[in-house]
PDB file of N, CA and C in Angstrom:
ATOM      1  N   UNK A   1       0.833  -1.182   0.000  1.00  0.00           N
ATOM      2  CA  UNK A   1       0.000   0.000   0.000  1.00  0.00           C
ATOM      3  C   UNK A   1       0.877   1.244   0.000  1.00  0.00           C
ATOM      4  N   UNK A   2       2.065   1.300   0.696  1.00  0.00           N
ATOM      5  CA  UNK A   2       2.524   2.924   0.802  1.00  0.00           C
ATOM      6  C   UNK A   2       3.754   2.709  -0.362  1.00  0.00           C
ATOM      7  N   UNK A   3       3.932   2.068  -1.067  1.00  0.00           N
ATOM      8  CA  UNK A   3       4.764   1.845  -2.434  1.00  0.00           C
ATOM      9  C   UNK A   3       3.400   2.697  -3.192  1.00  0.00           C
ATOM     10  N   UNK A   4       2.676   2.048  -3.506  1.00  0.00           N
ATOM     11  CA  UNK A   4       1.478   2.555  -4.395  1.00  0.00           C
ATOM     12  C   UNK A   4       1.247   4.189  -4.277  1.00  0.00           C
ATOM     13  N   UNK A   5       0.912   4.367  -2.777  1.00  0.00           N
ATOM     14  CA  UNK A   5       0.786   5.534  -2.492  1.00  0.00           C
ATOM     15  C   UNK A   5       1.728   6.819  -2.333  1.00  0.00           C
ATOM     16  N   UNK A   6       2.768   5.929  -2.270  1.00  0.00           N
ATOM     17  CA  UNK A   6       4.096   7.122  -2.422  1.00  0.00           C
ATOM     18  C   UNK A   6       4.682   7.379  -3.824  1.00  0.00           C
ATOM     19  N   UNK A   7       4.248   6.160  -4.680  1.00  0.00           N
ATOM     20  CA  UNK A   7       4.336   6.716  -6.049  1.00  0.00           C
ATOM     21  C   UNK A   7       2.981   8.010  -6.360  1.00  0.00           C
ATOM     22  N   UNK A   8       2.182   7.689  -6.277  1.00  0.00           N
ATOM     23  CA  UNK A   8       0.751   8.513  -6.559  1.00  0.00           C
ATOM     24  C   UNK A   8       1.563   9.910  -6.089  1.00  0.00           C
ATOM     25  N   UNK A   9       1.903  10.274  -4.539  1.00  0.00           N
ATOM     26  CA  UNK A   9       2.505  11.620  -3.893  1.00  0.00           C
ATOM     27  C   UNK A   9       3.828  12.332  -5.143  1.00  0.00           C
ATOM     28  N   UNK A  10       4.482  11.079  -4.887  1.00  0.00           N
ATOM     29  CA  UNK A  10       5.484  11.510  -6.366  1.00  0.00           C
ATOM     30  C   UNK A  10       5.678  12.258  -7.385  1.00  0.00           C
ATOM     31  N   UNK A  11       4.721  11.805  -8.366  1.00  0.00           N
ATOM     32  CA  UNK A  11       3.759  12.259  -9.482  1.00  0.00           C
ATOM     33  C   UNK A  11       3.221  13.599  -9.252  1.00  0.00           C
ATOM     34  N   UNK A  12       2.696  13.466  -8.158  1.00  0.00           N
ATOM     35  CA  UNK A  12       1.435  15.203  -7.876  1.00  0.00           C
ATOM     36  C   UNK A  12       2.557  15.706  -7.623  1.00  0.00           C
ATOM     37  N   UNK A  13       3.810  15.615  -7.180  1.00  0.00           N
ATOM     38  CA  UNK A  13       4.975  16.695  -6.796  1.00  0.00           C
ATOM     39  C   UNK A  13       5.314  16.999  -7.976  1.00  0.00           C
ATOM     40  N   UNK A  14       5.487  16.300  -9.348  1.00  0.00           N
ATOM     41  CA  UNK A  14       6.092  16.335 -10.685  1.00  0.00           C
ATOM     42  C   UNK A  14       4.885  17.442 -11.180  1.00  0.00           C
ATOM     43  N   UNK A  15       3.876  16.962 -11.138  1.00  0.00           N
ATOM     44  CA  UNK A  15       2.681  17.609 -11.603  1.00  0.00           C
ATOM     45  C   UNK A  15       2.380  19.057 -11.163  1.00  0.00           C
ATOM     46  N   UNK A  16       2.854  19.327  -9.660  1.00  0.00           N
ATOM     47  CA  UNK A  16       2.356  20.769  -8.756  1.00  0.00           C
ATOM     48  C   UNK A  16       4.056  21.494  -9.654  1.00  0.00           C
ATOM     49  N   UNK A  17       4.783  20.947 -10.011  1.00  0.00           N
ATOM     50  CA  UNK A  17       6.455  21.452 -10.753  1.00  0.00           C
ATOM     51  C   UNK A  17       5.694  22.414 -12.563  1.00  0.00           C
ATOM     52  N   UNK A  18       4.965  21.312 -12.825  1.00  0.00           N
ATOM     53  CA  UNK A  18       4.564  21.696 -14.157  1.00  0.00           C
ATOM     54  C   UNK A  18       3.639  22.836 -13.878  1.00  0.00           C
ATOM     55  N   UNK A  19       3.065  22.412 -13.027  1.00  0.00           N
ATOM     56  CA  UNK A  19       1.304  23.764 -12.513  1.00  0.00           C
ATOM     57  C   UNK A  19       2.071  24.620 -12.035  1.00  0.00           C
ATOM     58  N   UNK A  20       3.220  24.801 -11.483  1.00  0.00           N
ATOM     59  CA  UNK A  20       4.149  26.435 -11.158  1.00  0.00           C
ATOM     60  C   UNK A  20       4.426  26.880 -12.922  1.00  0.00           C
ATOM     61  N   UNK A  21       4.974  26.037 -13.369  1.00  0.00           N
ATOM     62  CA  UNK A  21       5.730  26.618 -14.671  1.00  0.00           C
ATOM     63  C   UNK A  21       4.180  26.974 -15.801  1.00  0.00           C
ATOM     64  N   UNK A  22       3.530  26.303 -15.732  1.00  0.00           N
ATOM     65  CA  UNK A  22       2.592  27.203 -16.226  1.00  0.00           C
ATOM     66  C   UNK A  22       1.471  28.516 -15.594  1.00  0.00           C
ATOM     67  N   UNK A  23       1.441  28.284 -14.540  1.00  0.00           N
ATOM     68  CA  UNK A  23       1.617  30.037 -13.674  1.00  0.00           C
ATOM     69  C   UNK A  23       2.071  30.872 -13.162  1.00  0.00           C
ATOM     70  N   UNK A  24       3.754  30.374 -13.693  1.00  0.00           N
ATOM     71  CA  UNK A  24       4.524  31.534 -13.363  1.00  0.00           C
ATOM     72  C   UNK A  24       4.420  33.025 -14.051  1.00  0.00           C
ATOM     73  N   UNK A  25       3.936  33.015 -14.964  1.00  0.00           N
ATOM     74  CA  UNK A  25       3.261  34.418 -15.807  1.00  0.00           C
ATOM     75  C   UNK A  25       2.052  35.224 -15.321  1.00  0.00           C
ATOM     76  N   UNK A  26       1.385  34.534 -14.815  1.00  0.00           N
ATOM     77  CA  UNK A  26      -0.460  35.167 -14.146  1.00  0.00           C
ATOM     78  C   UNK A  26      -0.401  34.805 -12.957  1.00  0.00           C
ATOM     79  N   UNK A  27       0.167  33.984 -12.319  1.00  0.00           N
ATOM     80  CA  UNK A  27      -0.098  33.947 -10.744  1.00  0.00           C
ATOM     81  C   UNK A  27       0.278  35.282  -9.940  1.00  0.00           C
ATOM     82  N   UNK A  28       0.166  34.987  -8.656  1.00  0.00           N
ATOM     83  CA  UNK A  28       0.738  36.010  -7.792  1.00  0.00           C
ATOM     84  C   UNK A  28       1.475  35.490  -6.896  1.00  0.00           C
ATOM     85  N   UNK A  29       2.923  35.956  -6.667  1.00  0.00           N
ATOM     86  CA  UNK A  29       4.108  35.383  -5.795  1.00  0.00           C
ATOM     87  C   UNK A  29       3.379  34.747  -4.823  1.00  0.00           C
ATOM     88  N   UNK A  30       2.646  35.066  -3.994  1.00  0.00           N
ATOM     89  CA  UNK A  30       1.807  33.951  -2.881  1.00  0.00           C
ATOM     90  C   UNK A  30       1.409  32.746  -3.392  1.00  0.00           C
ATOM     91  N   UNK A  31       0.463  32.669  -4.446  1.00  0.00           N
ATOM     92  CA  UNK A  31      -0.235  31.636  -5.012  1.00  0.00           C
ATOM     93  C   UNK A  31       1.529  30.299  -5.662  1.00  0.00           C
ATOM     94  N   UNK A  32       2.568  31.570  -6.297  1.00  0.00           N
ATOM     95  CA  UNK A  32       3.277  30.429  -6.511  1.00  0.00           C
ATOM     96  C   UNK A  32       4.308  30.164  -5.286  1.00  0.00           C
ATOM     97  N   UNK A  33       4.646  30.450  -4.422  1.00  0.00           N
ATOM     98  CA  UNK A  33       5.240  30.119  -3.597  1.00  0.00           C
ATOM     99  C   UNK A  33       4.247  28.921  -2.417  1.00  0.00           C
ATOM    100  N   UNK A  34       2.904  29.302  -2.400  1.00  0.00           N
ATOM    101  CA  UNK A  34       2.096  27.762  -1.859  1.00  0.00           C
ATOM    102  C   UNK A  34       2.953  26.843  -2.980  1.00  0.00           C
ATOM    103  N   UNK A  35       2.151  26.976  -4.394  1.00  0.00           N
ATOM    104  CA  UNK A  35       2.855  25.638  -5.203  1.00  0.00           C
ATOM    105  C   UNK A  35       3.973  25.098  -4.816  1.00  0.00           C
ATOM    106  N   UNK A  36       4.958  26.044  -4.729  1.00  0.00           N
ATOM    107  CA  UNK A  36       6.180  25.427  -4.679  1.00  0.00           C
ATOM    108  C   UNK A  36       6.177  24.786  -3.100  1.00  0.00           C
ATOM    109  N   UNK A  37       5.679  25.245  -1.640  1.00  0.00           N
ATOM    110  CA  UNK A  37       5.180  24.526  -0.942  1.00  0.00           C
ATOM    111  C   UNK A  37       4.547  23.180  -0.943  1.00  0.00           C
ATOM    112  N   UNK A  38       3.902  23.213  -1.664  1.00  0.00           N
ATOM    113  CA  UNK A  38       3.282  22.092  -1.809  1.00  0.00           C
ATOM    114  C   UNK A  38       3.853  21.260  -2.332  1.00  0.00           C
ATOM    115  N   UNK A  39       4.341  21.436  -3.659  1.00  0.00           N
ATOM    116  CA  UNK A  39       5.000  20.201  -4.627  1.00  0.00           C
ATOM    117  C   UNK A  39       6.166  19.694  -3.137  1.00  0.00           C
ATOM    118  N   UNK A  40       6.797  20.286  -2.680  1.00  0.00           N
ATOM    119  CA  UNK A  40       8.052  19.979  -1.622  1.00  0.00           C
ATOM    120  C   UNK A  40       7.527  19.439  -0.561  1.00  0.00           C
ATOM    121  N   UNK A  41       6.074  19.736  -0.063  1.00  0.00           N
ATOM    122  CA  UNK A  41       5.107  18.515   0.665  1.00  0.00           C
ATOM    123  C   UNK A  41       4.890  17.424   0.281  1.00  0.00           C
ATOM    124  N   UNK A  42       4.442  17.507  -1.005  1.00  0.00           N
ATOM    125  CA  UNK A  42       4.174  16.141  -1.397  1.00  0.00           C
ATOM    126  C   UNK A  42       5.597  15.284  -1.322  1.00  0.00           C
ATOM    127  N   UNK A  43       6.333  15.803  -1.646  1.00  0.00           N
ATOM    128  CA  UNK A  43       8.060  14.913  -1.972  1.00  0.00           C
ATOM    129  C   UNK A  43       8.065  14.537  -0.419  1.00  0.00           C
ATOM    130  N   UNK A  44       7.973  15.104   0.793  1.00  0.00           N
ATOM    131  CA  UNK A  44       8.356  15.083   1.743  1.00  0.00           C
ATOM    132  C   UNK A  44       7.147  13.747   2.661  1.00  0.00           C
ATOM    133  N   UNK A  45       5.458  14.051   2.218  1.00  0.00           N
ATOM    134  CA  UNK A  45       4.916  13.243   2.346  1.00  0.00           C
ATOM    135  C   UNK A  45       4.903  11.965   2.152  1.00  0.00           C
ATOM    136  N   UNK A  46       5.398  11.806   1.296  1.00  0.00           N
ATOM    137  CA  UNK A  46       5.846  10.346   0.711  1.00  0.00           C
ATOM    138  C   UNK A  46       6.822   9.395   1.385  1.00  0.00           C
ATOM    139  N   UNK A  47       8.056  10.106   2.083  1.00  0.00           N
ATOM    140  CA  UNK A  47       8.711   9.653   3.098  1.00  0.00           C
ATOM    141  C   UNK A  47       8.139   9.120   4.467  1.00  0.00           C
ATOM    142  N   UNK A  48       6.800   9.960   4.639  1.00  0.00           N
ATOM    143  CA  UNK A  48       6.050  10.171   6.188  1.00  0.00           C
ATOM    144  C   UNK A  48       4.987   9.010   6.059  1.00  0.00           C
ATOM    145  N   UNK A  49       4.911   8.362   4.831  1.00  0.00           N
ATOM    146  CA  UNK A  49       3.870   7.335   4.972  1.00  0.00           C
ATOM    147  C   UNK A  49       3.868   6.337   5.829  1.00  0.00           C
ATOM    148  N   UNK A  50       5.067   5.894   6.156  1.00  0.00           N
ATOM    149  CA  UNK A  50       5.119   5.458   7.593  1.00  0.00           C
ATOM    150  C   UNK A  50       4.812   5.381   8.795  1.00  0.00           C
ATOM    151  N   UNK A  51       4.572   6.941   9.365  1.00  0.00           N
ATOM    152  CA  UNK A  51       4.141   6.950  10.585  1.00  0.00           C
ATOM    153  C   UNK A  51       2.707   6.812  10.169  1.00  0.00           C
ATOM    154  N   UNK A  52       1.924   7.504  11.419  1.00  0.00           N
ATOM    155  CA  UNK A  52       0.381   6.987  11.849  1.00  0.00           C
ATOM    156  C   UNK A  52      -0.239   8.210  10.743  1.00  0.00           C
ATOM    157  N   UNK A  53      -0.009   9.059  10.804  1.00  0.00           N
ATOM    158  CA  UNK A  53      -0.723  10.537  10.101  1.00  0.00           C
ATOM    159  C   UNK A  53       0.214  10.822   8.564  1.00  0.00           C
ATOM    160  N   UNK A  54       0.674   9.894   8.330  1.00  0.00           N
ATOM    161  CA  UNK A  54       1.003  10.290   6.654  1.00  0.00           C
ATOM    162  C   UNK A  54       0.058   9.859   5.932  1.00  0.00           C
ATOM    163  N   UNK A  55      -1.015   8.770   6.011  1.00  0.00           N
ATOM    164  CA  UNK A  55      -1.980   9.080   4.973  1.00  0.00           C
ATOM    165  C   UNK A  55      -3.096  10.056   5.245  1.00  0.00           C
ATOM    166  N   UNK A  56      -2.784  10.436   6.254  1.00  0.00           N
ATOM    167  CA  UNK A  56      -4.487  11.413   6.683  1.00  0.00           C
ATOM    168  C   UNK A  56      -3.546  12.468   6.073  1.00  0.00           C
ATOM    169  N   UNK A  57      -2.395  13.443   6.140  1.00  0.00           N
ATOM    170  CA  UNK A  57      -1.843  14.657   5.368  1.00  0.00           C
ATOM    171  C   UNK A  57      -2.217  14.173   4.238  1.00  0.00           C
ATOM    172  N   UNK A  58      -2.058  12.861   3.709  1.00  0.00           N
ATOM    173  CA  UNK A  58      -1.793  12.871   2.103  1.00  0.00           C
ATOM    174  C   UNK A  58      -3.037  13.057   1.710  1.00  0.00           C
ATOM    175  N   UNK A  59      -4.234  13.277   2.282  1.00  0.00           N
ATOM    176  CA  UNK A  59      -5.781  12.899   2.021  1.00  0.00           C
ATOM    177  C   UNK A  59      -5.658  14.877   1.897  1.00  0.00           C
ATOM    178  N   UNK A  60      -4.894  15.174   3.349  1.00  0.00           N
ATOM    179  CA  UNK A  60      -5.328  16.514   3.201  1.00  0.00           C
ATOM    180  C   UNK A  60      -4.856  17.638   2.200  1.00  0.00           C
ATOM    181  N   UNK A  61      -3.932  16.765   1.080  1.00  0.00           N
ATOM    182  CA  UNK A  61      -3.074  17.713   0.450  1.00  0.00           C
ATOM    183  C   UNK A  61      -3.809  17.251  -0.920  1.00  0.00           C
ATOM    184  N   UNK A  62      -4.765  16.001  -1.234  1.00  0.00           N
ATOM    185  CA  UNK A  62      -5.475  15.537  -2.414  1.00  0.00           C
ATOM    186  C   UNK A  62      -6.197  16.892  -2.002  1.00  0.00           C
ATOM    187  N   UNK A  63      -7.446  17.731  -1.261  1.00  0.00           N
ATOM    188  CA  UNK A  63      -8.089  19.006  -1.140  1.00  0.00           C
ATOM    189  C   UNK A  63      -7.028  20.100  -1.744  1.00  0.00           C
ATOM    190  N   UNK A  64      -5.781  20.091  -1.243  1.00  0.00           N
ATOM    191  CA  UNK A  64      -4.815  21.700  -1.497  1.00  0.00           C
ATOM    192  C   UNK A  64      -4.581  20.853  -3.098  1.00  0.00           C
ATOM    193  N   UNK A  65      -4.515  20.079  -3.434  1.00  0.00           N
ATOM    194  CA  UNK A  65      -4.251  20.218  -4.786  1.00  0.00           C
ATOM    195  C   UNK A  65      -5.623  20.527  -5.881  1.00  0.00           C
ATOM    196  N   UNK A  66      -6.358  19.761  -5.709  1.00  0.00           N
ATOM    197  CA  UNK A  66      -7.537  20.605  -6.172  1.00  0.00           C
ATOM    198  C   UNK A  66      -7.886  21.833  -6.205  1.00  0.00           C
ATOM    199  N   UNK A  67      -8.082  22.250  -4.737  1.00  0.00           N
ATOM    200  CA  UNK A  67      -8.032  23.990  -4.590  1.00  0.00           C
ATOM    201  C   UNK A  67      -6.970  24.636  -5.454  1.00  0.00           C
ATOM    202  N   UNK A  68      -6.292  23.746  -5.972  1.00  0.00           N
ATOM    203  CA  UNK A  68      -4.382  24.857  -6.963  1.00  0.00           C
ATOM    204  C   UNK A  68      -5.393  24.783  -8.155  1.00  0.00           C
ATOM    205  N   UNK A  69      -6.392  24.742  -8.425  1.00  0.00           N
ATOM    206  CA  UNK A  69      -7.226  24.693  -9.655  1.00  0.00           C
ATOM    207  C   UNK A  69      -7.870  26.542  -9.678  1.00  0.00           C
ATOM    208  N   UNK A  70      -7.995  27.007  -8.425  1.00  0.00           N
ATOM    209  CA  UNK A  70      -8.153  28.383  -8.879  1.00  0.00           C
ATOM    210  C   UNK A  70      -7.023  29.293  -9.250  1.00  0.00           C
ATOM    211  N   UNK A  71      -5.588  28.728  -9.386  1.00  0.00           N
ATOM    212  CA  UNK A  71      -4.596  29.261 -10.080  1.00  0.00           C
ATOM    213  C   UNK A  71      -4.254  29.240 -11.074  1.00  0.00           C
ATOM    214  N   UNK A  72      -4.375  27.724 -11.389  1.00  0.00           N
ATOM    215  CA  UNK A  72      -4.185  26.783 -12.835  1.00  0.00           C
ATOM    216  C   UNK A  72      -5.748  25.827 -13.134  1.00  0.00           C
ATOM    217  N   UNK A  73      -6.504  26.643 -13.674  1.00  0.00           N
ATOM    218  CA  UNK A  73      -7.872  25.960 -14.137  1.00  0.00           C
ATOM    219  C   UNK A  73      -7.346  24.497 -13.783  1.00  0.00           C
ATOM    220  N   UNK A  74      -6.426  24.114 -15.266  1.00  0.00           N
ATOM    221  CA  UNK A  74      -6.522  22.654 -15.126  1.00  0.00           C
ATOM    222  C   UNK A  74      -6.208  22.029 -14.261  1.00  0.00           C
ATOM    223  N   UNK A  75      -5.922  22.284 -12.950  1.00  0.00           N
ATOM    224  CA  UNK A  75      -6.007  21.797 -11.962  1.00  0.00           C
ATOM    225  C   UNK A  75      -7.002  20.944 -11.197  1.00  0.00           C
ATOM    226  N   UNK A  76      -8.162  21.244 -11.781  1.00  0.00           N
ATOM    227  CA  UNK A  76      -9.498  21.099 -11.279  1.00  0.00           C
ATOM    228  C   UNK A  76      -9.445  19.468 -11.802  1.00  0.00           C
ATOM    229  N   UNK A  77      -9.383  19.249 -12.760  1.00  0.00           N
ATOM    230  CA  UNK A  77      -9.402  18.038 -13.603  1.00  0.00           C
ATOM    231  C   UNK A  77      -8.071  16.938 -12.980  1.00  0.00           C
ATOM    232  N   UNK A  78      -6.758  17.741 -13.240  1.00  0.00           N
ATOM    233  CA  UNK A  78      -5.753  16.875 -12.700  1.00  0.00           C
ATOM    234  C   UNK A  78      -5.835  16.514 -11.397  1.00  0.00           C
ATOM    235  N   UNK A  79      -6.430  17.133 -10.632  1.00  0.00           N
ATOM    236  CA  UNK A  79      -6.490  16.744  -9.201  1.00  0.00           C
ATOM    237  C   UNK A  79      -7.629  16.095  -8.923  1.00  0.00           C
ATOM    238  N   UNK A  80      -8.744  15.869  -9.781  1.00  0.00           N
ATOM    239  CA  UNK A  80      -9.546  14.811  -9.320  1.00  0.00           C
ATOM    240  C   UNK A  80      -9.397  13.608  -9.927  1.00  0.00           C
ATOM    241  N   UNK A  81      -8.103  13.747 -10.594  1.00  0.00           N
ATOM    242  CA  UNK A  81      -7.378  12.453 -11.541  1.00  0.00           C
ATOM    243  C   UNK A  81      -6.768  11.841 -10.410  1.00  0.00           C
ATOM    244  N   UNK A  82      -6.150  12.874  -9.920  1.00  0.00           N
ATOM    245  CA  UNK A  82      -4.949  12.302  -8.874  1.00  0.00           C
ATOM    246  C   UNK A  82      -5.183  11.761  -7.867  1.00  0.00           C
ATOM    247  N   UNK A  83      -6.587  12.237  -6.913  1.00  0.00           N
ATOM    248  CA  UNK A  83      -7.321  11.831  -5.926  1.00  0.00           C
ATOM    249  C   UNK A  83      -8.095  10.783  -5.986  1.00  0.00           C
ATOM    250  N   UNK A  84      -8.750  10.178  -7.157  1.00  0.00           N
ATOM    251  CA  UNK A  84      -8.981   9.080  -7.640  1.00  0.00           C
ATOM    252  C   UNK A  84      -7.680   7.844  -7.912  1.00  0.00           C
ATOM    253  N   UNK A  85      -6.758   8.363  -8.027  1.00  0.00           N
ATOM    254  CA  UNK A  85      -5.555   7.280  -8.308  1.00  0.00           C
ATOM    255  C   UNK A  85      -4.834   7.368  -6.300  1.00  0.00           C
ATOM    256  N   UNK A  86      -5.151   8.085  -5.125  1.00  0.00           N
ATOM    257  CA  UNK A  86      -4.502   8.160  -4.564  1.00  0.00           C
ATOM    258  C   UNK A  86      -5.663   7.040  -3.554  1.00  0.00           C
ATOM    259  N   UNK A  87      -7.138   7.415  -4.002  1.00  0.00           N
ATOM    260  CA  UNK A  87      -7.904   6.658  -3.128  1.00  0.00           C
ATOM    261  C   UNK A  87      -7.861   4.731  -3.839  1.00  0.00           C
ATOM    262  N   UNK A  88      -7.110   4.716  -4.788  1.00  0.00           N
ATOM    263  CA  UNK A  88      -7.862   3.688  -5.320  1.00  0.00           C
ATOM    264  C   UNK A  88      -6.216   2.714  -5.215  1.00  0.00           C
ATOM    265  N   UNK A  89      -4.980   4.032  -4.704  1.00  0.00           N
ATOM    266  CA  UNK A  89      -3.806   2.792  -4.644  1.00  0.00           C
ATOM    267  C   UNK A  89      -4.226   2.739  -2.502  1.00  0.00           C
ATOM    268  N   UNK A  90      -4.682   3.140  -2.107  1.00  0.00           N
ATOM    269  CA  UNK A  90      -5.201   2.901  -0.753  1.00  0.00           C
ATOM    270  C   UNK A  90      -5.885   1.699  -0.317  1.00  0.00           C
ATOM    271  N   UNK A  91      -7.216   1.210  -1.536  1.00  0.00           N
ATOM    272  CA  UNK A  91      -8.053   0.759  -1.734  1.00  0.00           C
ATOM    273  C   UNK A  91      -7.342  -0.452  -1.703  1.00  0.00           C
ATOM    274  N   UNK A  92      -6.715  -0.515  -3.012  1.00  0.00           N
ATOM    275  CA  UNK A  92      -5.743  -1.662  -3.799  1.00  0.00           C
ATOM    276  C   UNK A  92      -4.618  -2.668  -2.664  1.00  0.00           C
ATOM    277  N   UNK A  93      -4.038  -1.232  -1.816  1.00  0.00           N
ATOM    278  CA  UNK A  93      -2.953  -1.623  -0.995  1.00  0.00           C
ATOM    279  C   UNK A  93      -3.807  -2.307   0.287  1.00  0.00           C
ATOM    280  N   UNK A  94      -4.972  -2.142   0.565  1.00  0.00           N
ATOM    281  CA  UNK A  94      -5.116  -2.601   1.632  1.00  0.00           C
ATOM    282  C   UNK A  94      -5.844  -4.055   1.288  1.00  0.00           C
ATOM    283  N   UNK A  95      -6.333  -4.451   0.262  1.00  0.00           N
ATOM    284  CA  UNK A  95      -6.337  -5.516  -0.457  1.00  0.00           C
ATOM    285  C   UNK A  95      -5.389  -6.428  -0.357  1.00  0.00           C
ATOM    286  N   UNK A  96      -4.748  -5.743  -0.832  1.00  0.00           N
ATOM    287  CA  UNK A  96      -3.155  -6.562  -1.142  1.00  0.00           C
ATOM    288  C   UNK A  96      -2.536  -7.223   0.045  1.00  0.00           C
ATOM    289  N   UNK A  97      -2.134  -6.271   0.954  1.00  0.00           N
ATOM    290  CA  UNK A  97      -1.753  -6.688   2.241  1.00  0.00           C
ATOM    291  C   UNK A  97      -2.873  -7.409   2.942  1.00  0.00           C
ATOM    292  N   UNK A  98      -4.308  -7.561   2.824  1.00  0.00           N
ATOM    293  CA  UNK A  98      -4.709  -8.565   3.192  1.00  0.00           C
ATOM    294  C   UNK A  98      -4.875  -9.979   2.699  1.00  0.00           C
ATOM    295  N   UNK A  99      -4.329 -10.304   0.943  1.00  0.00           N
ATOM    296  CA  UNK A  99      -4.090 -11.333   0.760  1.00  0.00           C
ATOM    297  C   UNK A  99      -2.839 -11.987   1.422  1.00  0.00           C
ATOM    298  N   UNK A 100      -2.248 -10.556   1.533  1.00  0.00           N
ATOM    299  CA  UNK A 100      -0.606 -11.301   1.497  1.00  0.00           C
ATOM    300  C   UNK A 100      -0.656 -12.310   3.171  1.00  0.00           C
ATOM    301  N   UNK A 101      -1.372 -11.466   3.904  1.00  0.00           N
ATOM    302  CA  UNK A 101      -1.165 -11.765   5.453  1.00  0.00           C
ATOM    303  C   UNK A 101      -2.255 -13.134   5.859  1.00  0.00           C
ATOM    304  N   UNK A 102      -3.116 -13.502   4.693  1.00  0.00           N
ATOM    305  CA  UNK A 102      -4.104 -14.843   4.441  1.00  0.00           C
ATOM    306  C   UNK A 102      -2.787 -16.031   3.863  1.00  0.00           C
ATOM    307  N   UNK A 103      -1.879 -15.183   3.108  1.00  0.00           N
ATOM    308  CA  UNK A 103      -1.424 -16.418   2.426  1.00  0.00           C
ATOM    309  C   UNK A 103      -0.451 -16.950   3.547  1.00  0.00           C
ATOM    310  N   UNK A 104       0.043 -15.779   4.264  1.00  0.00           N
ATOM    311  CA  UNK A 104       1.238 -16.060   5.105  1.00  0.00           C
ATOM    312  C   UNK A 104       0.517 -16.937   6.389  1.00  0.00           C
ATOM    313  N   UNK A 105      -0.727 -16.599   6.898  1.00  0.00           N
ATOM    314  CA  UNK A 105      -1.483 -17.482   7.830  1.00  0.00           C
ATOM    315  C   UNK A 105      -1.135 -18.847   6.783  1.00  0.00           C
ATOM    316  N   UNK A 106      -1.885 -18.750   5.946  1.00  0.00           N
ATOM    317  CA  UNK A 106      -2.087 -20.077   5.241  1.00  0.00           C
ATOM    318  C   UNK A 106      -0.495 -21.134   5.357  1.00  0.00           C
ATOM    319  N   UNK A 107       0.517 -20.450   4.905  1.00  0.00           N
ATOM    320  CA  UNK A 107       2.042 -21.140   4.811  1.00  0.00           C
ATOM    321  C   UNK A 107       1.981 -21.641   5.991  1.00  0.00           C
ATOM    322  N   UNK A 108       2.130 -20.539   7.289  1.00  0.00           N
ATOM    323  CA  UNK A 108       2.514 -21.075   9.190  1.00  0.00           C
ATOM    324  C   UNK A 108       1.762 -22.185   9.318  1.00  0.00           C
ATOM    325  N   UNK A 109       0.487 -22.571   8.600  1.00  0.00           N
ATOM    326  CA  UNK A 109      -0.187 -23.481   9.151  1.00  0.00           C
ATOM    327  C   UNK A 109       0.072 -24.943   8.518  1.00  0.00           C
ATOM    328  N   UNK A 110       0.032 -24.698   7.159  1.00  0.00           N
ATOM    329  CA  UNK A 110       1.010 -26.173   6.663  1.00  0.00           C
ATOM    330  C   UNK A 110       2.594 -26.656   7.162  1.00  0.00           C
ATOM    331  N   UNK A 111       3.504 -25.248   7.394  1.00  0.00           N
ATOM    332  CA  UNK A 111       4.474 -25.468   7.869  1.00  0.00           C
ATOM    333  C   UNK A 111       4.173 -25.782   9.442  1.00  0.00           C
ATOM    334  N   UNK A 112       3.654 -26.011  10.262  1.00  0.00           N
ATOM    335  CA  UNK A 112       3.472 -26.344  11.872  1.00  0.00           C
ATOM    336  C   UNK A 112       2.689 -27.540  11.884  1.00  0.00           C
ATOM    337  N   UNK A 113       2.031 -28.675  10.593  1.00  0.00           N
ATOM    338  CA  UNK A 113       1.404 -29.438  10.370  1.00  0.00           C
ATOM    339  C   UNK A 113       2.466 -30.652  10.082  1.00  0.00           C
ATOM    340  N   UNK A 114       3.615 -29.849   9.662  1.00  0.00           N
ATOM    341  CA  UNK A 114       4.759 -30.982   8.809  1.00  0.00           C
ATOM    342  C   UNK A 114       5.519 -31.664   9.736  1.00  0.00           C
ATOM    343  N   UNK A 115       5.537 -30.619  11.075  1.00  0.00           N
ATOM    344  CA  UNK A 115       6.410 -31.098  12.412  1.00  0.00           C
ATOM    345  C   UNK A 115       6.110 -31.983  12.824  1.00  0.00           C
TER     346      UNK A 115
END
């Protein structure tokens, strides 16, 4: 799950890089200095998936990237791209790790049968 999800954070950092460079002409130094905040959150989030509150930030920064849609229209669109790919490697990962931890029950129990 936090492989999945720290790629997804990744990406929106690559992505919030491109959404500065196309409002560096019409924005206003505030609006691009959040971006650049942000993209350096996300890079930094991705490390934090570990502890207890790195996916609840990462939930809270899928909202600040959307909201970067009143700077960069297309934002509006990319960020409900991104929030859909961030809920669905969550989804995926917690799937996953529950096959994995069925199969690993499953192994301990043939292996403690053989003794």
């Amino acid at each position: 799950m936090r492989v999945m999800a720290a790629a997804v954070l990744t990406m929106e950092s690559l992505l919030m890089g491109f959404a500065l460079l196309i409002a560096k002409d019409d924005a206003t130094t505030i609006s691009l200095w959040l971006g650049g905040a942000l993209a350096i959150t996300f890079i930094l989030n991705a490390g934090v998936l570990k502890r207890k509150g790195g996916y609840l930030l990462g939930s809270i920064l899928q909202i600040c990237l959307i909201s970067y849609g009143s700077v960069v229209t297309q934002m509006y669109f990319m960020g409900a791209l991104f929030t859909t790919l961030w809920i669905t490697a969550i989804l995926l990962g917690r799937r996953g790790e529950a096959i994995k931890a069925k199969l690993i029950t499953e192994r301990d129990k043939k292996g403690s049968s053989n003794l």
